[in-house]
N, C-alpha and C. Protein backbone atom coordinates (compact mmCIF):
# COMPACT_ATOMS: atom_id res chain seq x y z
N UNK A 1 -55.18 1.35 -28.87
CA UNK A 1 -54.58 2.45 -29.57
C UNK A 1 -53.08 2.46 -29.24
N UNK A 2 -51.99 1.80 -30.07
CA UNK A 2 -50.70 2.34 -29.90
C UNK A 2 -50.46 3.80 -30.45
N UNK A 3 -48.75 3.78 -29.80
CA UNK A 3 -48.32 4.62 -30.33
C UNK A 3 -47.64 4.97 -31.44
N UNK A 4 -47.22 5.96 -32.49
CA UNK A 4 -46.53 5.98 -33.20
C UNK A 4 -45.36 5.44 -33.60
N UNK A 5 -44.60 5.09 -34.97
CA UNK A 5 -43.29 4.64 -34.87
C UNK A 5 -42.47 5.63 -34.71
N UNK A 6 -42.36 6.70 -35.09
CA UNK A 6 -41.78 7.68 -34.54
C UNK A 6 -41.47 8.35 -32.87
N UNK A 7 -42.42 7.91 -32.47
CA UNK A 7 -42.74 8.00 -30.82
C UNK A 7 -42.14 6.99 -30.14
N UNK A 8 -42.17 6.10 -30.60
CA UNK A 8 -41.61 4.93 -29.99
C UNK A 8 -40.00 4.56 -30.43
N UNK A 9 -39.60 5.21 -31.37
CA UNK A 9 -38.57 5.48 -31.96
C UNK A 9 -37.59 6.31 -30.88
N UNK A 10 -38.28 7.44 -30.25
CA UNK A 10 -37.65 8.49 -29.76
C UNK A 10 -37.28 7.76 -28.30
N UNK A 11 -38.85 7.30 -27.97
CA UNK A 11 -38.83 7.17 -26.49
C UNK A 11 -37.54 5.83 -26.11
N UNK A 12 -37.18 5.31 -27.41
CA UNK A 12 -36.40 4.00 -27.07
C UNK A 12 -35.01 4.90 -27.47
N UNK A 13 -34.78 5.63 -27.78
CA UNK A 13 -33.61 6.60 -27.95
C UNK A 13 -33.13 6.73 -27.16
N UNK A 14 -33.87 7.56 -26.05
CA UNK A 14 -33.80 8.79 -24.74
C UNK A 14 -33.67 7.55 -23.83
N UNK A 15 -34.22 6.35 -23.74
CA UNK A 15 -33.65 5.13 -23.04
C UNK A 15 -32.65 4.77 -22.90
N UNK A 16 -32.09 4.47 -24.16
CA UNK A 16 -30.85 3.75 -24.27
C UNK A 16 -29.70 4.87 -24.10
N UNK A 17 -30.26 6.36 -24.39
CA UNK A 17 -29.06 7.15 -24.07
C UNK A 17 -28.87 7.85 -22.40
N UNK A 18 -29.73 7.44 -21.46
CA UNK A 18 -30.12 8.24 -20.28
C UNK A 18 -28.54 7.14 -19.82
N UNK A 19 -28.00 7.72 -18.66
CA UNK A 19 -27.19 7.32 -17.81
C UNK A 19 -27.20 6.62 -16.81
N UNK A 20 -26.68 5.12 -16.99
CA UNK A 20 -26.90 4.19 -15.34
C UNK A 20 -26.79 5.17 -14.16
N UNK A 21 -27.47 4.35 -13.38
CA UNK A 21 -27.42 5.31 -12.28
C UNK A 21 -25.87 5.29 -11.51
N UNK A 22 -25.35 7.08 -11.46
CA UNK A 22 -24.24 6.97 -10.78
C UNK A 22 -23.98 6.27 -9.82
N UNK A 23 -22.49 5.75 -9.75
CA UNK A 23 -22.06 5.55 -9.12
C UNK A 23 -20.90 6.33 -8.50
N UNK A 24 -20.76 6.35 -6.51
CA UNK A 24 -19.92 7.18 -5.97
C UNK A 24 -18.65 6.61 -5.99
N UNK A 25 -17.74 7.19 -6.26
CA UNK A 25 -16.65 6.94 -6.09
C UNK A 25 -15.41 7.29 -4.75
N UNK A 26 -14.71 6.13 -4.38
CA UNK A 26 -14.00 6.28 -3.52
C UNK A 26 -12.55 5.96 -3.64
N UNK A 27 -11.84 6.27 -2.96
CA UNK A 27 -10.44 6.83 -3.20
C UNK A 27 -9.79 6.04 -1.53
N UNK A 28 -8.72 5.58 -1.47
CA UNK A 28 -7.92 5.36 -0.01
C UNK A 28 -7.08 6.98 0.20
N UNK A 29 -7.14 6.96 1.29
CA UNK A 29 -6.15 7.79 2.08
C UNK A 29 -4.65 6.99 2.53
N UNK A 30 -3.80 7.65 1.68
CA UNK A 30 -2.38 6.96 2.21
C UNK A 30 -2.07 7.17 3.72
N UNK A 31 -2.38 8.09 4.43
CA UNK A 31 -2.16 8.03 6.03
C UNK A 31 -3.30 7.32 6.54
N UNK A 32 -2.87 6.43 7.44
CA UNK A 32 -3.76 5.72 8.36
C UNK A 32 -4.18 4.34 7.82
N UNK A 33 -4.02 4.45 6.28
CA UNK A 33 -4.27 2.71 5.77
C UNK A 33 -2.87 2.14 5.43
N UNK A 34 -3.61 0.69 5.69
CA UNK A 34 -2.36 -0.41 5.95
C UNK A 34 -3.03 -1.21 4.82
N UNK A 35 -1.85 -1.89 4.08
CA UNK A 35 -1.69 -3.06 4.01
C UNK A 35 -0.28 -4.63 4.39
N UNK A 36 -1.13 -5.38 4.36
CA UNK A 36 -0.03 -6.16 5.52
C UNK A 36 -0.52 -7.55 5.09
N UNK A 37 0.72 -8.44 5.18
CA UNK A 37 1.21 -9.68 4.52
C UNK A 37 1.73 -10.59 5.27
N UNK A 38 1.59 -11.92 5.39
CA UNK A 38 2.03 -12.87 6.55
C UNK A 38 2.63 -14.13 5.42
N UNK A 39 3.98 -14.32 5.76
CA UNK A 39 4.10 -15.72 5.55
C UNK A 39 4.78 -16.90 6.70
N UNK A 40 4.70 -17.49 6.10
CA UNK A 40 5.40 -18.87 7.55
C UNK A 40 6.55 -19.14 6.73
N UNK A 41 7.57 -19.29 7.71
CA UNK A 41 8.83 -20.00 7.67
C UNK A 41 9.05 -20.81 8.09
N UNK A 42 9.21 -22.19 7.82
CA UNK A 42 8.99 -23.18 9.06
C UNK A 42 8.28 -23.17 10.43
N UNK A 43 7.26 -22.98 9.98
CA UNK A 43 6.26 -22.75 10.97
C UNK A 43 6.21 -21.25 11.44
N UNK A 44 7.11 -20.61 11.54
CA UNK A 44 6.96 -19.14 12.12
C UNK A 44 6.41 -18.18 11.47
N UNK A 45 5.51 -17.38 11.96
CA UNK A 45 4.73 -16.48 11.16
C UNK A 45 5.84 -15.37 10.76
N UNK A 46 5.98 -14.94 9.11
CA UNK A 46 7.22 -13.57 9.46
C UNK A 46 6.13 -12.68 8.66
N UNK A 47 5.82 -11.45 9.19
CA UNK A 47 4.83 -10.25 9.11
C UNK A 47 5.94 -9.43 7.76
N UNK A 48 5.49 -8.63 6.93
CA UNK A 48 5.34 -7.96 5.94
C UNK A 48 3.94 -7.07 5.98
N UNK A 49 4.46 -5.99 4.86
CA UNK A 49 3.82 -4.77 4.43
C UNK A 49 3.70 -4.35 3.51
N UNK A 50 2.89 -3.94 1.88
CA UNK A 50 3.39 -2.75 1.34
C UNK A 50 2.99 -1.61 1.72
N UNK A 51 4.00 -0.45 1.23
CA UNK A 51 4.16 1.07 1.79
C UNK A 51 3.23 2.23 0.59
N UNK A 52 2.91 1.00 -0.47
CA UNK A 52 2.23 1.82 -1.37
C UNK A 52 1.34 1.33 -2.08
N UNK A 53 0.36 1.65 -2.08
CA UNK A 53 -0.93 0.87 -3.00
C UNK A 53 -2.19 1.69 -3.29
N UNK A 54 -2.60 1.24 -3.88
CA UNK A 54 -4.31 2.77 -4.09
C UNK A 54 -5.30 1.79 -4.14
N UNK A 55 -6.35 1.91 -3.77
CA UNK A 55 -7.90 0.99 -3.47
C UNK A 55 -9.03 2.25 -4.26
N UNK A 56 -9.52 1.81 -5.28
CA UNK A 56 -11.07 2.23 -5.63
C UNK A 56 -12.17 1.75 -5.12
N UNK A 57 -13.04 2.14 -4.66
CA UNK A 57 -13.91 1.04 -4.70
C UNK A 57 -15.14 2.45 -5.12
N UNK A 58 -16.21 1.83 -5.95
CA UNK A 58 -17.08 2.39 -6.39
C UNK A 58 -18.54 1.55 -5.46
N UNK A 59 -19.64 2.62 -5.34
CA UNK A 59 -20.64 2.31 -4.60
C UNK A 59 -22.35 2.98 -5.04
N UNK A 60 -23.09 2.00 -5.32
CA UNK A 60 -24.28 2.18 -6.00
C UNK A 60 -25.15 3.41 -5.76
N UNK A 61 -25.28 4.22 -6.76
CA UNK A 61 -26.31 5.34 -5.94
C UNK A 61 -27.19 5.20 -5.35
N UNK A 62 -28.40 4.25 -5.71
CA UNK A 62 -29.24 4.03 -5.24
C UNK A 62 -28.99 3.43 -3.24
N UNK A 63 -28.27 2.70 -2.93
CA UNK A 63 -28.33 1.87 -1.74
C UNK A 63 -26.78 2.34 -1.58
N UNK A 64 -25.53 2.81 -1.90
CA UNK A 64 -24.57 3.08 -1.18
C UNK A 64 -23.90 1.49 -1.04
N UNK A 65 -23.96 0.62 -1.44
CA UNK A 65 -23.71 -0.45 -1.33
C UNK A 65 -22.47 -0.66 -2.79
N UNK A 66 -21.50 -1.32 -2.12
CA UNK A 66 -20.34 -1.36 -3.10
C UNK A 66 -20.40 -2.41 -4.00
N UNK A 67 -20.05 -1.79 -5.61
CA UNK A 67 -20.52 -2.27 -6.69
C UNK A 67 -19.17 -2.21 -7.59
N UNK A 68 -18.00 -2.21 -7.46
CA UNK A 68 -16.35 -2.38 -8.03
C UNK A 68 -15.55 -2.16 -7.05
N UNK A 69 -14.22 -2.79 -6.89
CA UNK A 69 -13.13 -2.50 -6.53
C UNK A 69 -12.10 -2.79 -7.39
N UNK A 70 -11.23 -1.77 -7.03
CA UNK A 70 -9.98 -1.84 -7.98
C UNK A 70 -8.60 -1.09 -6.54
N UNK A 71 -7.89 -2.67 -6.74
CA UNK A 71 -6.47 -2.24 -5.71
C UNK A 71 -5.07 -2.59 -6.76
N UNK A 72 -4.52 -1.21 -6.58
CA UNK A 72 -3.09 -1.87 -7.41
C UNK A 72 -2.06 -1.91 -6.12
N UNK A 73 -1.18 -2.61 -6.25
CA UNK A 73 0.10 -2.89 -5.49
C UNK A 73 1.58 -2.22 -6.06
N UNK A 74 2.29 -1.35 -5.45
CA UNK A 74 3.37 -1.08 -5.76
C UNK A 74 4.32 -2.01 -5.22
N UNK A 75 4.87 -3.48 -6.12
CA UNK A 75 5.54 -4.86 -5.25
C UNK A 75 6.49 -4.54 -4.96
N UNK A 76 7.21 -3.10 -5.38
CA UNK A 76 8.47 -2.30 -4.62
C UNK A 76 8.68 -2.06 -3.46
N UNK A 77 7.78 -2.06 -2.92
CA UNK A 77 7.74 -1.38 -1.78
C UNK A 77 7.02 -2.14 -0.50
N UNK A 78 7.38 -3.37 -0.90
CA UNK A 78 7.29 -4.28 -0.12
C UNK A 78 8.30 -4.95 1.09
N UNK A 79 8.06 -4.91 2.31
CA UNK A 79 9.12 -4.55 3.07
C UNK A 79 8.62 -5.56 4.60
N UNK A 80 9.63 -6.37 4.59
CA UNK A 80 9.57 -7.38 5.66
C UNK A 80 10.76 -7.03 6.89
N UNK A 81 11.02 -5.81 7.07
CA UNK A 81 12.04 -5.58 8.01
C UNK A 81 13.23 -5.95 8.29
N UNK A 82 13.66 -5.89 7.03
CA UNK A 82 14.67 -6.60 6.67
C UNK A 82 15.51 -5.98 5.41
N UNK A 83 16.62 -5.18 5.03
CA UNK A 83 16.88 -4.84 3.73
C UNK A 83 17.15 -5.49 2.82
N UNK A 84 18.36 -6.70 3.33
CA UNK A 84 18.39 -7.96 2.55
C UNK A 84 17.40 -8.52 2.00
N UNK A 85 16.28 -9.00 2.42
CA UNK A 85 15.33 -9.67 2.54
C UNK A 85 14.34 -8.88 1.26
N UNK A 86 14.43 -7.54 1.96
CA UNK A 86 13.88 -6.90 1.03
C UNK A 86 14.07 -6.10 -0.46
N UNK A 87 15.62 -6.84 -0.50
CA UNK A 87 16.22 -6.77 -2.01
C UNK A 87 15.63 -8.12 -2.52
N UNK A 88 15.81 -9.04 -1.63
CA UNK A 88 15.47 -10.54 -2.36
C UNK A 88 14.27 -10.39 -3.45
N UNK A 89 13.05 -9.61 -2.49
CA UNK A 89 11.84 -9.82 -2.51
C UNK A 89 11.65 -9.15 -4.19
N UNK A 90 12.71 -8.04 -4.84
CA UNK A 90 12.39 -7.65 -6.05
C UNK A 90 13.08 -8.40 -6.85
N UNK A 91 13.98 -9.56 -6.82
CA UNK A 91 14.31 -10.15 -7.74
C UNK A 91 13.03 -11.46 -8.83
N UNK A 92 13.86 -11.85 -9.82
CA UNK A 92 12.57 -12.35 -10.37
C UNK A 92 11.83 -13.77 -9.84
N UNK A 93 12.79 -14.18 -9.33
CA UNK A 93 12.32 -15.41 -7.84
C UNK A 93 10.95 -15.44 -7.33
N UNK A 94 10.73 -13.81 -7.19
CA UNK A 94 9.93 -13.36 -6.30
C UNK A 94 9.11 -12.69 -6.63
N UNK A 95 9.02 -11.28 -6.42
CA UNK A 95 8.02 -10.65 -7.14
C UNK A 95 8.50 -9.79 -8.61
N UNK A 96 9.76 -10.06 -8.95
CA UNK A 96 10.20 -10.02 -10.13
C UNK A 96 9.70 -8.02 -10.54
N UNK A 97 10.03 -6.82 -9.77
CA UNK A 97 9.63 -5.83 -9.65
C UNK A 97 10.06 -5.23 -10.94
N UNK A 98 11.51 -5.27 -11.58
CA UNK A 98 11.52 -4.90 -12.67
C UNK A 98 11.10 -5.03 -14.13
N UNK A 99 10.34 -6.22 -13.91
CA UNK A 99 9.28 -6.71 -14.99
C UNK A 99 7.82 -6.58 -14.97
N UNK A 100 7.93 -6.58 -13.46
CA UNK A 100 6.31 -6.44 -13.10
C UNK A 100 6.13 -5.65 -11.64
N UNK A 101 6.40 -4.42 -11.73
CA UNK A 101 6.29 -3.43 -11.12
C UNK A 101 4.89 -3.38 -10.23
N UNK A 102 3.89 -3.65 -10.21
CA UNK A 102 2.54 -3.66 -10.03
C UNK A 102 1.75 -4.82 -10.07
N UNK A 103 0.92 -5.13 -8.80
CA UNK A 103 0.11 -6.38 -8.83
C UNK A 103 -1.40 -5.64 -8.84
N UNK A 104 -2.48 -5.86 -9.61
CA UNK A 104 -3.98 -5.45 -9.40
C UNK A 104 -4.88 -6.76 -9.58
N UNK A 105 -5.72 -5.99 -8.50
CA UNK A 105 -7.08 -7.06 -8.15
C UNK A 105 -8.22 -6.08 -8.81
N UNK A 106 -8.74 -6.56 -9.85
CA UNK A 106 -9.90 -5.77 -9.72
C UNK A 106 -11.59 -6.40 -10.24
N UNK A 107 -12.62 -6.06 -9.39
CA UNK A 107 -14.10 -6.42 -9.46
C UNK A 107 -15.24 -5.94 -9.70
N UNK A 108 -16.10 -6.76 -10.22
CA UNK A 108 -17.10 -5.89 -10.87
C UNK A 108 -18.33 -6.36 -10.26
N UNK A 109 -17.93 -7.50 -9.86
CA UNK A 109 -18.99 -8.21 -9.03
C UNK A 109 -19.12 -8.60 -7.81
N UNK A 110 -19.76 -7.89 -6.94
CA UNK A 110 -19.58 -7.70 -5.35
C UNK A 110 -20.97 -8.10 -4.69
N UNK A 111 -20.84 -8.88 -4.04
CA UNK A 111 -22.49 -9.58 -3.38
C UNK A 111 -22.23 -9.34 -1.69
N UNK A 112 -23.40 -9.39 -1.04
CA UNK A 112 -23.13 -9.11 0.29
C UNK A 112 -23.23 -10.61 0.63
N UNK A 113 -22.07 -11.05 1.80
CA UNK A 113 -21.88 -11.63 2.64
C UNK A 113 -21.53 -12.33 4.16
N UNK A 114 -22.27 -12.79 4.42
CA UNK A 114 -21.07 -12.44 6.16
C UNK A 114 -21.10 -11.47 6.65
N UNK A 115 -22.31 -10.64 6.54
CA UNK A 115 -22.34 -9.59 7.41
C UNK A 115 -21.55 -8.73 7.16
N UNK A 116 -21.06 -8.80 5.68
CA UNK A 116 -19.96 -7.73 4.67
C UNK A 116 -20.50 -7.72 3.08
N UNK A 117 -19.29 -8.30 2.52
CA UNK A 117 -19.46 -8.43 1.34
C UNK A 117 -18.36 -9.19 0.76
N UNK A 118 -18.54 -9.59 -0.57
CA UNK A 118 -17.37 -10.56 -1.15
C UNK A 118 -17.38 -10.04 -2.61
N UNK A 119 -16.13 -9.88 -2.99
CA UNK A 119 -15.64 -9.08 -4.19
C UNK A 119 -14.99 -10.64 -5.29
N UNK A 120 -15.69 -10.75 -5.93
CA UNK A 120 -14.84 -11.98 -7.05
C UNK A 120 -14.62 -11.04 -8.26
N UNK A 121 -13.29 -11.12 -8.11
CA UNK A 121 -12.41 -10.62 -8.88
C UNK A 121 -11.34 -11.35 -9.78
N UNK A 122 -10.13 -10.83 -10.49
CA UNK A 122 -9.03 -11.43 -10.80
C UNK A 122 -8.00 -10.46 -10.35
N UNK A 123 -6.81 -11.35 -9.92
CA UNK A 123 -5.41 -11.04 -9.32
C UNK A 123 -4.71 -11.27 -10.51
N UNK A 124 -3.57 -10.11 -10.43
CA UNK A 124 -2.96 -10.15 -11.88
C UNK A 124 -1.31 -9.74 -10.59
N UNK A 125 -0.70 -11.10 -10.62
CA UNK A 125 1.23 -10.87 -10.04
C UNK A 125 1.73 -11.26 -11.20
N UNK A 126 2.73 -10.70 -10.95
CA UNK A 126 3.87 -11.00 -12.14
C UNK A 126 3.18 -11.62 -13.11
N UNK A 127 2.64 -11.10 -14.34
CA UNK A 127 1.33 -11.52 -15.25
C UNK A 127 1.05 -12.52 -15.33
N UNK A 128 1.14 -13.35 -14.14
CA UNK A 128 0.16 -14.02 -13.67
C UNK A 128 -1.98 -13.85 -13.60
N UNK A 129 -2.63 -13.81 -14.15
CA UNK A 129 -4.07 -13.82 -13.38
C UNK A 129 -4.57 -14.85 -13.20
N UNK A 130 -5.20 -14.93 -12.13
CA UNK A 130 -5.34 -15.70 -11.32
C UNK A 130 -7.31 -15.28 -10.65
N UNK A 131 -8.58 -16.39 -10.71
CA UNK A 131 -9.79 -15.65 -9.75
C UNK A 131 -9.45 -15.61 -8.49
N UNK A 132 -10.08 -14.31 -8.00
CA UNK A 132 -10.00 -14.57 -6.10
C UNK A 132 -11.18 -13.84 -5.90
N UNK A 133 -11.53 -14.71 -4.77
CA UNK A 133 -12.45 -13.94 -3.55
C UNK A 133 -12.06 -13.65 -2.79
N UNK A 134 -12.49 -11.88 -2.63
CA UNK A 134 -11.52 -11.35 -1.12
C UNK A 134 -13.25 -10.71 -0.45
N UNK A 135 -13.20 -11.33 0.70
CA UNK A 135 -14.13 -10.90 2.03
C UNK A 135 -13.85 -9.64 2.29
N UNK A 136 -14.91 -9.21 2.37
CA UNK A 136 -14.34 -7.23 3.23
C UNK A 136 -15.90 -6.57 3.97
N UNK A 137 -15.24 -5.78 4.67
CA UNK A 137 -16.54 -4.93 5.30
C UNK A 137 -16.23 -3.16 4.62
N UNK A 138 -17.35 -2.86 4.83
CA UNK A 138 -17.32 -1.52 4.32
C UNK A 138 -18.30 -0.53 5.06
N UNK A 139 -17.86 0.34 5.61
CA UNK A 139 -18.41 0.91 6.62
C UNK A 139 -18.48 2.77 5.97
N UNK A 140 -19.40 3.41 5.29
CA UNK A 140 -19.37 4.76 5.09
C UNK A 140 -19.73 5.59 6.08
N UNK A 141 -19.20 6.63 6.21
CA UNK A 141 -20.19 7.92 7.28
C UNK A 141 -19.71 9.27 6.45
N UNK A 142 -20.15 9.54 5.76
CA UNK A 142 -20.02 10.60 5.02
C UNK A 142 -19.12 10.80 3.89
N UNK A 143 -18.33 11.22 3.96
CA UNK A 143 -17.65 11.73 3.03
C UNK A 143 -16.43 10.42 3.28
N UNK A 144 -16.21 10.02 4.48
CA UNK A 144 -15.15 9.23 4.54
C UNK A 144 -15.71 8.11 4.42
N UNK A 145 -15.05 6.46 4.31
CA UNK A 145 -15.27 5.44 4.53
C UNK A 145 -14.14 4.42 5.25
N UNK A 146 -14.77 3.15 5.54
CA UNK A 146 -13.05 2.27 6.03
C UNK A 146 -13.51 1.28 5.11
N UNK A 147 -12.34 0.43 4.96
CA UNK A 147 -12.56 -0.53 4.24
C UNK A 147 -11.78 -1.99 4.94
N UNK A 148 -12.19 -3.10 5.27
CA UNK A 148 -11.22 -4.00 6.18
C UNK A 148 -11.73 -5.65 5.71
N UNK A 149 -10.79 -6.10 5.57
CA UNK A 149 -10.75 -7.58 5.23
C UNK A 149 -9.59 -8.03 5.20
N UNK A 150 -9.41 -9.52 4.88
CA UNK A 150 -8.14 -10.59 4.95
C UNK A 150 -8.67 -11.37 3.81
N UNK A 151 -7.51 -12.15 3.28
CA UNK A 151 -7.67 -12.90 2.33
C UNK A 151 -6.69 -13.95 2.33
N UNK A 152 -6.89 -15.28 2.36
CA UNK A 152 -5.55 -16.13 2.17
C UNK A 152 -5.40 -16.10 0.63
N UNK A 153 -3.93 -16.79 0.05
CA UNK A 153 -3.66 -17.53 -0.94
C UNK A 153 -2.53 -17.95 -1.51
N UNK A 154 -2.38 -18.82 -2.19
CA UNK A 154 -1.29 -19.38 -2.46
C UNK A 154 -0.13 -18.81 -3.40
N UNK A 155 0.73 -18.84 -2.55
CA UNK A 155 2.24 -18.08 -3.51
C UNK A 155 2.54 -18.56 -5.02
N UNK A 156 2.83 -19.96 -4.95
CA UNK A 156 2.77 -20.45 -6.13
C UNK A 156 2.52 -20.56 -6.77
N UNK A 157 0.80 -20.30 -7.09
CA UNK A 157 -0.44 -19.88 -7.58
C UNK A 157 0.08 -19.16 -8.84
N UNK A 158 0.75 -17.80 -7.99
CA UNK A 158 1.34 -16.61 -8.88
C UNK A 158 2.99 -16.70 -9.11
N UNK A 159 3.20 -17.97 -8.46
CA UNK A 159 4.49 -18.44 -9.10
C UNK A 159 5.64 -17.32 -8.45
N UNK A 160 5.19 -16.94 -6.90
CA UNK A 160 5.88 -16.05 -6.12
C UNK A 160 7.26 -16.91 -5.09
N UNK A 161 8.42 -17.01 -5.75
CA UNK A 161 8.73 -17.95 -5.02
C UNK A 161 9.49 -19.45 -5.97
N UNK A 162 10.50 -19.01 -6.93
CA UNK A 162 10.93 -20.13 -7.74
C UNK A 162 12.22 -20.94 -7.50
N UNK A 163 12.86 -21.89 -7.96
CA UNK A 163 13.45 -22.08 -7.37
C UNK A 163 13.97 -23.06 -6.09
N UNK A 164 15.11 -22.76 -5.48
CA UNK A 164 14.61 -23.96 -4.14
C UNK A 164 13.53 -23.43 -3.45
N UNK A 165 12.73 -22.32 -3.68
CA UNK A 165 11.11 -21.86 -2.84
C UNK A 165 10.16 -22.15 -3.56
N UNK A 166 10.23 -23.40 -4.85
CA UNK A 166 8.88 -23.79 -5.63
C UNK A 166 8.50 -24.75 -4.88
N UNK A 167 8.66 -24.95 -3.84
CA UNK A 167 7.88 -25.90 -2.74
C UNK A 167 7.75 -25.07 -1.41
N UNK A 168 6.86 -26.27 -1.36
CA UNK A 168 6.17 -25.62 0.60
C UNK A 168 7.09 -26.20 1.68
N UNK A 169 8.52 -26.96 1.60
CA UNK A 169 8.74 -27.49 2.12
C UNK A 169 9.01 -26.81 3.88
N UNK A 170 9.83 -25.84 2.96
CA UNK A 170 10.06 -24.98 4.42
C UNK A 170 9.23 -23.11 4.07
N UNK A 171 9.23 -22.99 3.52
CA UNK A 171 8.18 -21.77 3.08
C UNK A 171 6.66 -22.26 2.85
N UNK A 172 5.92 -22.01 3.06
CA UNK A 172 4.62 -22.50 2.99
C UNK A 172 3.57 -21.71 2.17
N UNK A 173 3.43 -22.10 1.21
CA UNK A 173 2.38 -21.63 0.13
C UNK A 173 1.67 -20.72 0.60
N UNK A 174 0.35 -20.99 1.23
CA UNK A 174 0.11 -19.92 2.14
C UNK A 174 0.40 -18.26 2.43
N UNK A 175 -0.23 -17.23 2.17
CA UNK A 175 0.23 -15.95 2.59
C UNK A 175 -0.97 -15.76 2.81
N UNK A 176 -1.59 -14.93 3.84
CA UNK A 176 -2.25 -13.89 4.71
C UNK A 176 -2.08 -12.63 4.22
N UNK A 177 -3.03 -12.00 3.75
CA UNK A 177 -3.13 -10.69 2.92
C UNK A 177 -4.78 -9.61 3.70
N UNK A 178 -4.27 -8.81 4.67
CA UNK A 178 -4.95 -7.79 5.15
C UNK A 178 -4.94 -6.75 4.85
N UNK A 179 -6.03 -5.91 5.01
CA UNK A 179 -6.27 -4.63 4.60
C UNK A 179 -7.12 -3.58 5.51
N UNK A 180 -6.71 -2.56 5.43
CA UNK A 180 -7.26 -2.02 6.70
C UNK A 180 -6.83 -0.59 6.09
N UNK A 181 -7.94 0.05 5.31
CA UNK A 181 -8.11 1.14 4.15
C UNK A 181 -8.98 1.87 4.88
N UNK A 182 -8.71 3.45 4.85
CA UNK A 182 -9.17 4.66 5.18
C UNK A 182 -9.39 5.41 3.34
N UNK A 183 -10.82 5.54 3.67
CA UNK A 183 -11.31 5.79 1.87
C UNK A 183 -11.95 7.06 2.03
N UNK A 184 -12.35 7.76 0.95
CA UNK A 184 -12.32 9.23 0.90
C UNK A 184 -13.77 9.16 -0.37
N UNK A 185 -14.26 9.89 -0.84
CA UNK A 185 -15.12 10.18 -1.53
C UNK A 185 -14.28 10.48 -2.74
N UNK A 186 -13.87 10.29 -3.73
CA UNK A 186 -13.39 11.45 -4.67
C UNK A 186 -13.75 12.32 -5.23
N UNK A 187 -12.93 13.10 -5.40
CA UNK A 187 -13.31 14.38 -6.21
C UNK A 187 -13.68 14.71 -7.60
């Protein structure tokens, strides 16, 4: 004995219109999170920062387990302790800030790994995109969360660096990209 076409009509309705299961959303806290940047200079490590950036990361209702991230970069405000240095850094050589104000990573597909998780995403510098995998741990306790990982990759990649710096000769492709995010529930 089936059911009606009308019945089956409805019940495939109320299906297709019911809502994936939420997902929580999370937010960084600008006090207490870092992000932080390493390159080599002839061998010497020289440390960098930006002073401004926002991290989403969204997390499955069911298991709390993170299911998107989305980080934008303000490349303004990028700052190697240095003022000079850090005028260089907005010209178009480099991170080219008045054309491309903003770098974002963002993912939809997040698998657990390593006793964390791994986010494959795309990196978008100076409209550049580019795939990356960035490693991270994610740690919730309520309302707050942390968020912490490193990521290498190559400057040139995103074409950071033109010029007599389109080689590794004495700058080294290579950058070190950490994160160390204090996340919030949103509202």
């Amino acid at each position: 004995m089936g059911i009606g076409l009308k019945t089956a009509l409805a019940l495939l309705i109320t299906a297709v219109s019911l809502p994936a299961a939420a997902e929580t959303e999370w937010e960084s806290r600008t006090d207490g999170s870092e992000l932080r940047f390493s390159a080599w200079y002839e061998g010497e490590e020289i440390p960098g920062r930006f002073g401004r950036f926002s991290v989403r990361l969204g997390t499955g209702a069911a298991d709390g387990e993170p299911v998107s991230l989305a980080v934008e970069v303000r490349m303004s405000s990028a700052d190697m302790n240095d003022g000079e240095v850090n005028q260089e850094l907005a010209e178009p050589e480099w991170f080219g800030t008045a054309a491309y104000p903003a770098a974002r990573f963002v993912s939809d597909d997040i698998v657990p790994a390593d006793g964390g998780f791994l986010a494959r995403g795309q990196l978008r510098i100076k409209g550049v995109e580019r795939p990356l995998e960035v490693p991270f741990a994610w740690r919730p306790d309520g309302r707050q969360g942390h968020l912490t990982g490193a990521v290498e990759l190559s400057r040139l990649a995103w074409q950071v660096g033109a010029g007599e710096w389109a080689s590794d000769a004495s700058l080294a492709d290579r950058v070190r990209v950490s994160f160390d995010v204090d996340m919030q529930r949103a509202e």
